[in-house]
Protein backbone atom coordinates (compact mmCIF):
# COMPACT_ATOMS: atom_id res chain seq x y z
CA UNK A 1 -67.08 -33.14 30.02
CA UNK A 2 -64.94 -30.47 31.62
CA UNK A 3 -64.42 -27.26 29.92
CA UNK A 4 -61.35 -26.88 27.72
CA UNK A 5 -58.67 -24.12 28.91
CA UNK A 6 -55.79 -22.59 27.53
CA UNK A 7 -53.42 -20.35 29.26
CA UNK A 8 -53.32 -16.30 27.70
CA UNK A 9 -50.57 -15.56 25.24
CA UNK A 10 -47.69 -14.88 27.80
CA UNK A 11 -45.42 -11.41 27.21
CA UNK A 12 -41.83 -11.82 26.74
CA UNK A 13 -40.93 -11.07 30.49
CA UNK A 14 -43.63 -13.54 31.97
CA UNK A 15 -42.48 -15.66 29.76
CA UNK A 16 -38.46 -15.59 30.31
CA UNK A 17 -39.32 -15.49 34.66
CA UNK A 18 -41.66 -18.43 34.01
CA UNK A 19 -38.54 -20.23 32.26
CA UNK A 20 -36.26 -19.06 34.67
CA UNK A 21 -38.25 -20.97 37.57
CA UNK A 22 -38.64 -23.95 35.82
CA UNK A 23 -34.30 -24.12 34.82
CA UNK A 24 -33.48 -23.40 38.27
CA UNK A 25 -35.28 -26.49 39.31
CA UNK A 26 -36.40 -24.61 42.40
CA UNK A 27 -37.86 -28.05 43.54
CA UNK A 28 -34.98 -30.17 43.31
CA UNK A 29 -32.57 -27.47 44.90
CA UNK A 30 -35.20 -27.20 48.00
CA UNK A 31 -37.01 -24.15 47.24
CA UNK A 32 -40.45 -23.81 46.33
CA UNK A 33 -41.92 -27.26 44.81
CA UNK A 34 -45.16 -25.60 44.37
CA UNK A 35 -44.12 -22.47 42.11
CA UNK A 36 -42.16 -24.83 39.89
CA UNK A 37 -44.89 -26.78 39.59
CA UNK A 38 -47.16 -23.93 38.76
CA UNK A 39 -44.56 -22.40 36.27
CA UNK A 40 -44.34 -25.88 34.54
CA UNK A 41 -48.48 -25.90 34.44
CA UNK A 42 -48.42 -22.42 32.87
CA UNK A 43 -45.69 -22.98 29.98
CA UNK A 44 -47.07 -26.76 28.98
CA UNK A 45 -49.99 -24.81 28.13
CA UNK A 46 -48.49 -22.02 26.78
CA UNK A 47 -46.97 -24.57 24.35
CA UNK A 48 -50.28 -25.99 23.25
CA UNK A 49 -50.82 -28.86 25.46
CA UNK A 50 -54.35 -30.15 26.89
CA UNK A 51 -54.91 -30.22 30.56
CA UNK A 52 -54.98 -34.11 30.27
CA UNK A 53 -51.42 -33.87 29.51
CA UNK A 54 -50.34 -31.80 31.77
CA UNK A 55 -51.56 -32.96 34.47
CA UNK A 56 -49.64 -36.15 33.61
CA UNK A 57 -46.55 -34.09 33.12
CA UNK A 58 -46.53 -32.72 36.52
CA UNK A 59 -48.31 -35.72 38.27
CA UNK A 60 -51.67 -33.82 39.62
CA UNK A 61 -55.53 -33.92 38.94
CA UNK A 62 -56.88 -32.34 35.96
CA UNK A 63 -59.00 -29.95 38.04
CA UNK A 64 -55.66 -28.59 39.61
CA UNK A 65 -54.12 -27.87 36.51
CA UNK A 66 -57.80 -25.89 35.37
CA UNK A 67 -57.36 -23.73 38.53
CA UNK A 68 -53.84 -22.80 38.42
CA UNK A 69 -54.32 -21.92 34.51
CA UNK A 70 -57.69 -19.99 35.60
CA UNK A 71 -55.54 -17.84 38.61
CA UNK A 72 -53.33 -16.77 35.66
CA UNK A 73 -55.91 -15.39 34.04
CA UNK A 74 -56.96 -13.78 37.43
CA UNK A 75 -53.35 -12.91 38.23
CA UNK A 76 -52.55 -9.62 36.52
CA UNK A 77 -48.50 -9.98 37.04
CA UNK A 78 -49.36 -13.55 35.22
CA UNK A 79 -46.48 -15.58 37.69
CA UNK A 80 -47.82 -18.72 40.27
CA UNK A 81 -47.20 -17.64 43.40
CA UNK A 82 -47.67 -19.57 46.21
């Protein structure tokens, strides 16, 4: 069985840009598909949800959703990049 993750309590300010990419829609209005993706990954778990369920929400492989949640950790400004 793979290990269980949960994203790090998010601050106020990662947690308003995080929003802010994922209402803009970036990947419906041709910008970056990946960050909104990533963004979407970060605040599903943020919210409580398992990796199993995100991974349907965004349509990816569980192990993709474990390593973008595991770069936040890593990632001391805490926003997916590309």
């Amino acid at each position: 069985m793979a290990e269980r993750v949960k994203v790090r309590r998010l601050s106020p300010a990662e947690g308003e840009r995080l929003l802010r990419i994922v209402r803009r829609g970036e990947s419906k209005q041709g910008g970056n598909a990946i960050r909104w993706r990533r963004a979407t990954m970060i605040l599903a778990s943020a919210g409580g949800n398992t990796v199993p369920v995100i991974a349907r929400l965004v349509a990816a492989d569980e192990d993709t959703v474990r390593a973008v949640i595991h770069r936040f950790f890593r990632v001391r400004a805490g926003l997916p990049g590309p």
